[in-house]
N, C-alpha and C. Protein backbone atom coordinates (compact mmCIF):
# COMPACT_ATOMS: atom_id res chain seq x y z
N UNK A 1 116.33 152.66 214.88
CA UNK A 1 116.86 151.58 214.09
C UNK A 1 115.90 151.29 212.94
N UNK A 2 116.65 150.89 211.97
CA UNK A 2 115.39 150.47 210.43
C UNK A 2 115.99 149.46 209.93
N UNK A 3 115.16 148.39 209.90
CA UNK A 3 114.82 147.05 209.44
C UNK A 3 114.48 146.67 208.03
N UNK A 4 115.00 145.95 207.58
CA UNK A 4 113.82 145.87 205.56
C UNK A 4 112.99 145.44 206.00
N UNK A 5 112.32 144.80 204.87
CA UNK A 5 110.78 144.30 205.42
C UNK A 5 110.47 142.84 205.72
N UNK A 6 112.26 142.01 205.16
CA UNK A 6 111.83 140.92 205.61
C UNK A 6 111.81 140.92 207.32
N UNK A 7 112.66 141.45 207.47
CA UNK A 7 112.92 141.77 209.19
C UNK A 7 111.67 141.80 209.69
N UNK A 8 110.93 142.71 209.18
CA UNK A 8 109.85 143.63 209.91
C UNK A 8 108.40 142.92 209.78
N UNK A 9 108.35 142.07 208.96
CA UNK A 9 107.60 140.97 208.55
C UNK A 9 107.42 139.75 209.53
N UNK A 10 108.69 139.40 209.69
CA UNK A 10 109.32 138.25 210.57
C UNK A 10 108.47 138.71 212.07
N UNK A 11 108.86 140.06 212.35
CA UNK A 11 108.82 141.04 213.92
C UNK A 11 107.72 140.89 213.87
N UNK A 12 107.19 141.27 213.14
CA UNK A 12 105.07 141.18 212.92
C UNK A 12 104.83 140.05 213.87
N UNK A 13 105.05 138.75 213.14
CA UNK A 13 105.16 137.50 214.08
C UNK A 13 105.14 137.25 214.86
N UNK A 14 106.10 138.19 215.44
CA UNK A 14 106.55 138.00 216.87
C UNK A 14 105.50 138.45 217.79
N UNK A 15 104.94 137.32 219.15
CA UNK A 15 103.90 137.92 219.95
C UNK A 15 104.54 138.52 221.06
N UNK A 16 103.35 139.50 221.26
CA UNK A 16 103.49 140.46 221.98
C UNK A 16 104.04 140.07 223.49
N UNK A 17 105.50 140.70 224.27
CA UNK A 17 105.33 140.54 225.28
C UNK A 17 106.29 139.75 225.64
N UNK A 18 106.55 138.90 224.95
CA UNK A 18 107.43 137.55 224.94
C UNK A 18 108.77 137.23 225.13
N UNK A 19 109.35 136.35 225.09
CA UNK A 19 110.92 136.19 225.72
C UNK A 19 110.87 135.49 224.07
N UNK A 20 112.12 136.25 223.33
CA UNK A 20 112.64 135.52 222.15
C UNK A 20 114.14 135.05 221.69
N UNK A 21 114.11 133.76 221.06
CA UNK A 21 115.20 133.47 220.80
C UNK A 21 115.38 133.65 219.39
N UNK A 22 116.33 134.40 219.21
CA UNK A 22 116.82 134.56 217.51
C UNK A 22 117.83 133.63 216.95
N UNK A 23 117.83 132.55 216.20
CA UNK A 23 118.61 131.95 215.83
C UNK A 23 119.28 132.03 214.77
N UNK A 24 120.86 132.40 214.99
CA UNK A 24 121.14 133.09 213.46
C UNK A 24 121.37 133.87 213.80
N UNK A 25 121.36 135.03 214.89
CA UNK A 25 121.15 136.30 214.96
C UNK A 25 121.74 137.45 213.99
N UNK A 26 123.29 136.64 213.58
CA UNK A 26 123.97 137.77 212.82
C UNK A 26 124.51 138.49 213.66
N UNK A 27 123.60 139.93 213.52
CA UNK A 27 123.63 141.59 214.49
C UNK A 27 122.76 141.55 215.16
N UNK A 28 121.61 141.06 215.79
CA UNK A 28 121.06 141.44 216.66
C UNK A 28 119.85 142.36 216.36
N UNK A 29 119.36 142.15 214.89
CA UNK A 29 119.25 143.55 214.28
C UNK A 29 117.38 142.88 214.65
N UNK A 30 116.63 141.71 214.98
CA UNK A 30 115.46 141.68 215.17
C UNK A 30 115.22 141.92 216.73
N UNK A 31 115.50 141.16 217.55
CA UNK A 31 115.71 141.58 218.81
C UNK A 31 115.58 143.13 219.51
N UNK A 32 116.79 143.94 219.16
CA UNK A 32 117.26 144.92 219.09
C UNK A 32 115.77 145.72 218.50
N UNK A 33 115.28 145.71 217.26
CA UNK A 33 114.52 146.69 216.90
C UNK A 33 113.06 146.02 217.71
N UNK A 34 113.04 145.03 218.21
CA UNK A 34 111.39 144.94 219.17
C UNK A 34 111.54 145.24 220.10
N UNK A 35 112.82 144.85 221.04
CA UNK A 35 112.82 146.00 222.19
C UNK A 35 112.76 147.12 221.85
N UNK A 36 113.26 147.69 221.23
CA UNK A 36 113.28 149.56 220.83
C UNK A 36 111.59 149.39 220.47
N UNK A 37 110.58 148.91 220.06
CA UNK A 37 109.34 149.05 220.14
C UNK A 37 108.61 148.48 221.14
N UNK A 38 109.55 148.12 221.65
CA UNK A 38 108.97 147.07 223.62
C UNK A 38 107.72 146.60 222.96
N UNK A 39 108.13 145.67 222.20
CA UNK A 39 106.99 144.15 221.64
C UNK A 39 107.91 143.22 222.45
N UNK A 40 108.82 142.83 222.95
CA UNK A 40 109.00 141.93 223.71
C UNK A 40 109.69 142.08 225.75
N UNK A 41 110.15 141.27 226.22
CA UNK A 41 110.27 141.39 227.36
C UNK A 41 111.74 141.51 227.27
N UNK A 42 112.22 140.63 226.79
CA UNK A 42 113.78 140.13 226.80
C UNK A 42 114.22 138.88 225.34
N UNK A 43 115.32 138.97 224.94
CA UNK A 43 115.83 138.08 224.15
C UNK A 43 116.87 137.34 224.23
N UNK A 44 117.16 135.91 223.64
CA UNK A 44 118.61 135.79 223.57
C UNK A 44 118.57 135.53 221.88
N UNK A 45 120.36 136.16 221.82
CA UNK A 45 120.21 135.97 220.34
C UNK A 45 121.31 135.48 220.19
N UNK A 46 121.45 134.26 219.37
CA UNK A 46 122.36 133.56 219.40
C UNK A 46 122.82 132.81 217.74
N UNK A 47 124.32 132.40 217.85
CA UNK A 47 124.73 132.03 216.46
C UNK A 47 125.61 131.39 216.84
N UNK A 48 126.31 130.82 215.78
CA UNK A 48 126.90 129.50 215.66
C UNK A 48 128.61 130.21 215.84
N UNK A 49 128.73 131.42 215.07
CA UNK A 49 130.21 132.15 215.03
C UNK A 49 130.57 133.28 215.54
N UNK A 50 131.55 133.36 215.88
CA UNK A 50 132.35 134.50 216.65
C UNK A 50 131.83 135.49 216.40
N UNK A 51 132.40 135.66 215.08
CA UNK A 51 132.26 137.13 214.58
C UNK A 51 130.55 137.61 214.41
N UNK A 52 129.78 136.82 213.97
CA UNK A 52 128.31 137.38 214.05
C UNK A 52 127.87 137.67 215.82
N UNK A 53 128.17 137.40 216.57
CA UNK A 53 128.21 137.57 217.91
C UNK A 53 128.65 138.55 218.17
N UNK A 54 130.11 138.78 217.94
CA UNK A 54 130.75 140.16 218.01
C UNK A 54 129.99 141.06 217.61
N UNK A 55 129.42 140.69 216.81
CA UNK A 55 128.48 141.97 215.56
C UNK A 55 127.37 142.00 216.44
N UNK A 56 126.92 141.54 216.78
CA UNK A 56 125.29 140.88 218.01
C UNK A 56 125.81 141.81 219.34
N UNK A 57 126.59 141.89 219.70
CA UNK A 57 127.38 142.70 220.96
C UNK A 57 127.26 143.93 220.56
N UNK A 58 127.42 144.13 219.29
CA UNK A 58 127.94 146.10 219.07
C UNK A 58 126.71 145.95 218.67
N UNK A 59 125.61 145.76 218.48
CA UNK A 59 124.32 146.66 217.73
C UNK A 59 123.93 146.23 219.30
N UNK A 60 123.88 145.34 220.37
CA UNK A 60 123.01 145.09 221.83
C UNK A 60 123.85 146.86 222.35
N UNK A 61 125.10 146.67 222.74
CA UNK A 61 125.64 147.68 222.98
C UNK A 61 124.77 149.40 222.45
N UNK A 62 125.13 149.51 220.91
CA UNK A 62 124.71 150.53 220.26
C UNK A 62 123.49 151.23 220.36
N UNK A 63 122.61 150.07 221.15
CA UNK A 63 121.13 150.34 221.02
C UNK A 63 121.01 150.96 222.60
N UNK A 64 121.68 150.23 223.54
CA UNK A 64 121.88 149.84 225.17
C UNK A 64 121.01 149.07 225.91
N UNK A 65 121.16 147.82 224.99
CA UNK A 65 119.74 146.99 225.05
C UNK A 65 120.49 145.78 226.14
N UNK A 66 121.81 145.81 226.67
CA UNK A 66 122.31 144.82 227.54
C UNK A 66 121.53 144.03 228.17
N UNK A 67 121.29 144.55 229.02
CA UNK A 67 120.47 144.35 230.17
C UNK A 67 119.28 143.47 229.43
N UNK A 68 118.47 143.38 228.12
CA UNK A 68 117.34 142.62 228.10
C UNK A 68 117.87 141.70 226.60
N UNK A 69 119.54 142.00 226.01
CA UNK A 69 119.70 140.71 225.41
C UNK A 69 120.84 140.03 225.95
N UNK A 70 120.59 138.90 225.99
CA UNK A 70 122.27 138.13 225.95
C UNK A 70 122.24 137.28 224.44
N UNK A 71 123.31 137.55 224.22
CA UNK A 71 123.90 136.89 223.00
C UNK A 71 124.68 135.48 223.37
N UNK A 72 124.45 134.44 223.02
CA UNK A 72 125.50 133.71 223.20
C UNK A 72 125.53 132.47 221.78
N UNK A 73 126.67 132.68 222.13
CA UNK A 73 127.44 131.70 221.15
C UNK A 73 127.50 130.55 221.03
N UNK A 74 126.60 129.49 219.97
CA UNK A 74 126.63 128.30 220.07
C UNK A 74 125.81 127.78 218.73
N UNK A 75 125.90 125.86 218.82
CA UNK A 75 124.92 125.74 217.43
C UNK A 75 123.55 125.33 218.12
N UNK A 76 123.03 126.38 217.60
CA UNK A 76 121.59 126.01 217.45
C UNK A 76 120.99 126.55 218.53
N UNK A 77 119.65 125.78 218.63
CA UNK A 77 119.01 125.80 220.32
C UNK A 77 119.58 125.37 221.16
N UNK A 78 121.13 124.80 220.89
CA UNK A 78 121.89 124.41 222.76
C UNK A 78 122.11 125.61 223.06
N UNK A 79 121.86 126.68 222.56
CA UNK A 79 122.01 128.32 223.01
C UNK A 79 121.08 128.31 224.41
N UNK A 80 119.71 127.58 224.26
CA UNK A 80 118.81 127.69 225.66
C UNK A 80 118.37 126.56 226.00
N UNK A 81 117.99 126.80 227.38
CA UNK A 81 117.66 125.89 228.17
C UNK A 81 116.08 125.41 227.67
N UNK A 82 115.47 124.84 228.00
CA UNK A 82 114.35 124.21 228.34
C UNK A 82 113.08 124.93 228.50
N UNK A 83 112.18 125.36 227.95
CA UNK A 83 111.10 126.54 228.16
C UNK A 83 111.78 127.80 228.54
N UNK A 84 113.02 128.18 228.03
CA UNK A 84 113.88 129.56 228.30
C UNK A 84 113.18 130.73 227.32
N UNK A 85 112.65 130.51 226.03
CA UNK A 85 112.29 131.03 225.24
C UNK A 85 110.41 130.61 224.83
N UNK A 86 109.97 131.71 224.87
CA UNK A 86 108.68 131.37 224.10
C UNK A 86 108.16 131.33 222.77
N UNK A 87 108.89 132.13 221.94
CA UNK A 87 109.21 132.26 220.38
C UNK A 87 110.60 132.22 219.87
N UNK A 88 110.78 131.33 219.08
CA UNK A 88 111.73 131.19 218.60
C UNK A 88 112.08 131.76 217.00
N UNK A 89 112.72 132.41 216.71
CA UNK A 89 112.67 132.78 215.46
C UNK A 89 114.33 132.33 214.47
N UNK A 90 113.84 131.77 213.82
CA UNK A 90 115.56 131.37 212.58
C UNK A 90 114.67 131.52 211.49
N UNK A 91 115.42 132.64 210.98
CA UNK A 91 115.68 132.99 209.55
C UNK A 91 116.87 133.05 208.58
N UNK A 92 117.18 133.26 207.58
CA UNK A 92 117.85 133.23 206.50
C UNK A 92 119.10 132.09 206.02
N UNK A 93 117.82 130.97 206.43
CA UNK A 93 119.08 130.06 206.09
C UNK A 93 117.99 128.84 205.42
N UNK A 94 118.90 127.92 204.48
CA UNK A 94 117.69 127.07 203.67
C UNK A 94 116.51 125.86 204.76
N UNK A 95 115.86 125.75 204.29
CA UNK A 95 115.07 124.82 205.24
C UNK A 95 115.44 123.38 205.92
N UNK A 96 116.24 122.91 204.90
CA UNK A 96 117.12 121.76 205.43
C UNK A 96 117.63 122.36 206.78
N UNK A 97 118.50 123.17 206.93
CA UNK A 97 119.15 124.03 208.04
C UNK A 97 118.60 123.74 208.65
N UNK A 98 117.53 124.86 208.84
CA UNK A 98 116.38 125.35 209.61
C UNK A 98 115.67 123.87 210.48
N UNK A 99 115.35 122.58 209.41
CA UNK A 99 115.53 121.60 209.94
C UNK A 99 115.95 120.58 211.22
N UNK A 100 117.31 120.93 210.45
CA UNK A 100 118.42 120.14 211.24
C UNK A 100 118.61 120.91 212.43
N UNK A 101 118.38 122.04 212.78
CA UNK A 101 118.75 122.98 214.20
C UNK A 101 117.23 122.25 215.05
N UNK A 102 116.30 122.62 214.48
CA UNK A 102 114.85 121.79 215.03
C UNK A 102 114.99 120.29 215.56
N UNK A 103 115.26 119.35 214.87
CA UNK A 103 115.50 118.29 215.08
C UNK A 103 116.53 117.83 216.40
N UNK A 104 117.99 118.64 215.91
CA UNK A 104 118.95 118.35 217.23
C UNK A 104 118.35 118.60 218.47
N UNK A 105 117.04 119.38 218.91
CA UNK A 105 117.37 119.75 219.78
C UNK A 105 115.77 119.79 220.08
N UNK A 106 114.91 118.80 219.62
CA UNK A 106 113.14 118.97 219.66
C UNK A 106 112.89 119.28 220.87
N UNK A 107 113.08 119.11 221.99
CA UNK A 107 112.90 119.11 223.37
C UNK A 107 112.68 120.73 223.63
N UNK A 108 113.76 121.12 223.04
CA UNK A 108 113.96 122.84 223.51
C UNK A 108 112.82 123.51 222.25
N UNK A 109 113.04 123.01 220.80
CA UNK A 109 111.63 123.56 219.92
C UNK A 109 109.93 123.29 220.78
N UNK A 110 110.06 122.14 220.97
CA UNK A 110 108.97 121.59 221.62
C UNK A 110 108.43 122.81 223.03
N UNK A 111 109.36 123.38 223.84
CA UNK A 111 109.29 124.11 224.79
C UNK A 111 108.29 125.61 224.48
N UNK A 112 108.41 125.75 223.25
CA UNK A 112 108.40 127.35 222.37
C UNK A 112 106.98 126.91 222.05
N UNK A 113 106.04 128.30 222.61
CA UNK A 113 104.99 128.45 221.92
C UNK A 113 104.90 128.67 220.57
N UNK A 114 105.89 129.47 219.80
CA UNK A 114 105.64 129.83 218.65
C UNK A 114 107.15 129.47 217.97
N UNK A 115 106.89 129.27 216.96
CA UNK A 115 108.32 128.94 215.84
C UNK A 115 107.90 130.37 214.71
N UNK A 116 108.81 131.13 214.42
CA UNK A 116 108.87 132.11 213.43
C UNK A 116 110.06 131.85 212.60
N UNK A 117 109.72 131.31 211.09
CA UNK A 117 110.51 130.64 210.27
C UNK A 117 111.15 131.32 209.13
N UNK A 118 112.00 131.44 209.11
CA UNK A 118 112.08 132.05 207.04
C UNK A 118 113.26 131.67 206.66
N UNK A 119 112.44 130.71 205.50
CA UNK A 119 114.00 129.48 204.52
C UNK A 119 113.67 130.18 203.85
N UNK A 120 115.44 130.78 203.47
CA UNK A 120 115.99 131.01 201.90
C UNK A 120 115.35 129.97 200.72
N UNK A 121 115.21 129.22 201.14
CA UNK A 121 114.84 127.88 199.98
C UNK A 121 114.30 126.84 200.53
N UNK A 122 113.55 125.98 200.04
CA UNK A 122 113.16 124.76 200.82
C UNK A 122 111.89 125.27 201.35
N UNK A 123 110.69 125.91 201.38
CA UNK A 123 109.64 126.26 202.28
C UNK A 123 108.95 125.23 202.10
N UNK A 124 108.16 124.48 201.36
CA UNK A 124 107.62 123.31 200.59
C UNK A 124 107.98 122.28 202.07
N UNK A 125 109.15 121.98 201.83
CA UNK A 125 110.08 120.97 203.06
C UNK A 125 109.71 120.76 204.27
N UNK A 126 110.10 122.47 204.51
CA UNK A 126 109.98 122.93 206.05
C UNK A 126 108.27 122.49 206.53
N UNK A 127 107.35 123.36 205.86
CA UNK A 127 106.10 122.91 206.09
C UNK A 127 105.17 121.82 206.36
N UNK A 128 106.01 120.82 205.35
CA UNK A 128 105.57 119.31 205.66
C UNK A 128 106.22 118.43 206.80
N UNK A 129 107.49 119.03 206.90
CA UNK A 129 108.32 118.50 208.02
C UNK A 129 107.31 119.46 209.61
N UNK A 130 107.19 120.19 209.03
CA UNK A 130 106.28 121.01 210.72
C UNK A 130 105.09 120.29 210.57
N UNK A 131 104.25 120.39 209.98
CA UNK A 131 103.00 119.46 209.81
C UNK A 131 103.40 117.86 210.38
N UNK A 132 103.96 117.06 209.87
CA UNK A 132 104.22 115.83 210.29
C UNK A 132 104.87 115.87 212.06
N UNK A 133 105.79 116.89 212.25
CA UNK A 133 106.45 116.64 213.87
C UNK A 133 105.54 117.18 214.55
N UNK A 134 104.22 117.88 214.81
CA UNK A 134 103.20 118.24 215.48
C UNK A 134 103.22 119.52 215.41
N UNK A 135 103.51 120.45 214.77
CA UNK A 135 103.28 121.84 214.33
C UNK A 135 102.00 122.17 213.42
N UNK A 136 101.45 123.27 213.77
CA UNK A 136 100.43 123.60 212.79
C UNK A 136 100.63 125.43 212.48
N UNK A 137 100.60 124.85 211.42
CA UNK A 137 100.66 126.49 210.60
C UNK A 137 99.75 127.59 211.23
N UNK A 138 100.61 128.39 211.83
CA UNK A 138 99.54 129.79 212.11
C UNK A 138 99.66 130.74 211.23
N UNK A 139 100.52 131.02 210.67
CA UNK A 139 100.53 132.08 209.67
C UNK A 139 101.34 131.95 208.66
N UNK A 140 100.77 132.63 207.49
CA UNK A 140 102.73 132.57 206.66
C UNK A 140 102.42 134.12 205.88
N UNK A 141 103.36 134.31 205.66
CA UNK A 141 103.40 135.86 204.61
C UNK A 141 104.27 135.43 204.03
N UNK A 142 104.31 136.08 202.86
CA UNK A 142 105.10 136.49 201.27
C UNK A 142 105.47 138.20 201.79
N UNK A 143 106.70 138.28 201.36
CA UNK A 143 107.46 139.62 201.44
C UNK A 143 108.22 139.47 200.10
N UNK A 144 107.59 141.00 199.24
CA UNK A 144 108.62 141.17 197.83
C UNK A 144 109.36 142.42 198.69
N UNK A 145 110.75 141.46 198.68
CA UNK A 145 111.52 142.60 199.31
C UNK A 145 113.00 142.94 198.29
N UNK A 146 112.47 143.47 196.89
CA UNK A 146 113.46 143.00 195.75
C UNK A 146 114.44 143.66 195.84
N UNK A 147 115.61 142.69 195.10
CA UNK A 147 115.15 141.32 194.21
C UNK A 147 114.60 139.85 194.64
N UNK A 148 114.05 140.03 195.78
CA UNK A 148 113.71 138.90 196.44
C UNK A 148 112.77 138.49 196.83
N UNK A 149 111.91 137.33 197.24
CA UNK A 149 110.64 137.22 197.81
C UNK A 149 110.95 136.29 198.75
N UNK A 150 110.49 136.58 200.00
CA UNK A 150 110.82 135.52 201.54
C UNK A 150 109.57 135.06 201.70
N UNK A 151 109.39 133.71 201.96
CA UNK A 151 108.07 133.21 202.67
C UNK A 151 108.44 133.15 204.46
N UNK A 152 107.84 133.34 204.75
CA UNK A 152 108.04 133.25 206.25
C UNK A 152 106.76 132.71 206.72
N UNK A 153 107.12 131.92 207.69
CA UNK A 153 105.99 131.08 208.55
C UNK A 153 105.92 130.88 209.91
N UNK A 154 104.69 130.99 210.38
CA UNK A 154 104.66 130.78 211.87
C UNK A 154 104.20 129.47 212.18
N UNK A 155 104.62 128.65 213.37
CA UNK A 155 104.00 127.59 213.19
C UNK A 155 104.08 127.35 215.02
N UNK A 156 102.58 127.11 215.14
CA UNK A 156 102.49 126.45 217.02
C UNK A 156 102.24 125.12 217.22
N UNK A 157 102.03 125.03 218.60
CA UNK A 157 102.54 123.15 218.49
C UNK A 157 101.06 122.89 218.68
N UNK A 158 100.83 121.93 218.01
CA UNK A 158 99.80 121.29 217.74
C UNK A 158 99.43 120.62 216.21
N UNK A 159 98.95 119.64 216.40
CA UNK A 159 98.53 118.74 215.00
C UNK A 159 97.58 119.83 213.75
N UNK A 160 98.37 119.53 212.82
CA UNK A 160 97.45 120.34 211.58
C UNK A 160 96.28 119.45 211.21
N UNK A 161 95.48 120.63 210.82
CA UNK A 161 94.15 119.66 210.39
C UNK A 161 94.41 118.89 208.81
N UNK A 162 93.81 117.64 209.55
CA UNK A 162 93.74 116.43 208.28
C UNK A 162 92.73 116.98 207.21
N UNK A 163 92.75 117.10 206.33
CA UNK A 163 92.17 117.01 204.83
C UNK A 163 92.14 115.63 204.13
N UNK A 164 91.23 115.83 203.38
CA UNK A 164 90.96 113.91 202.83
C UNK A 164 90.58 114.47 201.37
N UNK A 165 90.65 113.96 200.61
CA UNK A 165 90.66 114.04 199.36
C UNK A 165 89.18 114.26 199.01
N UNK A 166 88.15 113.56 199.68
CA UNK A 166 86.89 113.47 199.80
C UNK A 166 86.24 115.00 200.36
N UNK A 167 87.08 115.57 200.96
CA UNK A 167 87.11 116.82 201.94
C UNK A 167 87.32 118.04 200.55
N UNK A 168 88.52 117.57 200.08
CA UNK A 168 88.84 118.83 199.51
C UNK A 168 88.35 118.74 198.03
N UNK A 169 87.55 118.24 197.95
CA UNK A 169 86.60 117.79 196.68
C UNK A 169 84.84 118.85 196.63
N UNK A 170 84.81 118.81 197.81
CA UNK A 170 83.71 119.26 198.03
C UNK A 170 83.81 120.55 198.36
N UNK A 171 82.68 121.39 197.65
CA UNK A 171 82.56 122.89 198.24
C UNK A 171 82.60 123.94 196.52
């Protein structure tokens, strides 16, 4: 299977070993290519519509990855239960989105060691909104994947470090 690079960027992210939830999934197409490199244990990959599900079924199928994804159909993180997932990954949708799926459902974000992020738009947003709800930035990359450039971000739970004006003055 071959991935672009925002994909493969995103996968980077992804820690080793792990149970992941793809939100958004589409096809199945991140999931799908880390098992085929057994970087993870198992996935669920899940979306809001039929038809991207359907599509999520024929690439789980195509690959014969059954057995370590389930797809299911729903909005958001009511896709899983409660510490069901250890990384969570939603990409390609604006940060407001990305947001609002976080928010409905903090309990189940809160559960996830790792958040793997990538807004179409809005990164600025997303960041300050993770910073303020108790997230701290572990990583971010830039991908020129043209005509396009994706920021993608990782973010684990815990408070970001405070900076003071007095702080960032000095040095």
């Amino acid at each position: 299977m071959h991935i672009d690079k925002r994909l493969e960027t995103i996968a980077n992210l992804v820690p080793q070993g792990c149970v992941l939830a793809d939100i958004g999934t589409d096809h199945a197409y991140l999931p799908v290519w880390l098992l085929e490199k057994q970087r993870i244990a198992r996935a669920i990959a899940g979306d809001i519509a039929a038809g991207p599900c359907q599509a999520a079924r024929t690439t789980v199928a195509q690959f014969g990855q059954h057995e370590h994804v389930e797809v299911r159909q729903g909005s958001g993180l009511k896709v899983l239960a409660l510490g069901e997932a250890d990384c969570i990954a939603i990409a390609g949708m604006g940060a407001s989105t990305i947001i609002s799926i976080l928010e409905d459902d903090m309990e189940v974000a809160q559960s996830a060691k790792l958040l793997v992020l990538q807004p179409m738009a809005g990164a600025a947003s997303l960041r300050a909104w993770l910073c303020s709800h108790g997230w701290q930035l572990a990583a971010e990359e830039l991908v020129d994947d043209a005509p396009h450039f994706y920021e993608i971000i990782a973010a684990k739970r815990g408070p970001a470090p405070a900076y003071s004006v007095a702080e960032c003055a000095v040095g």
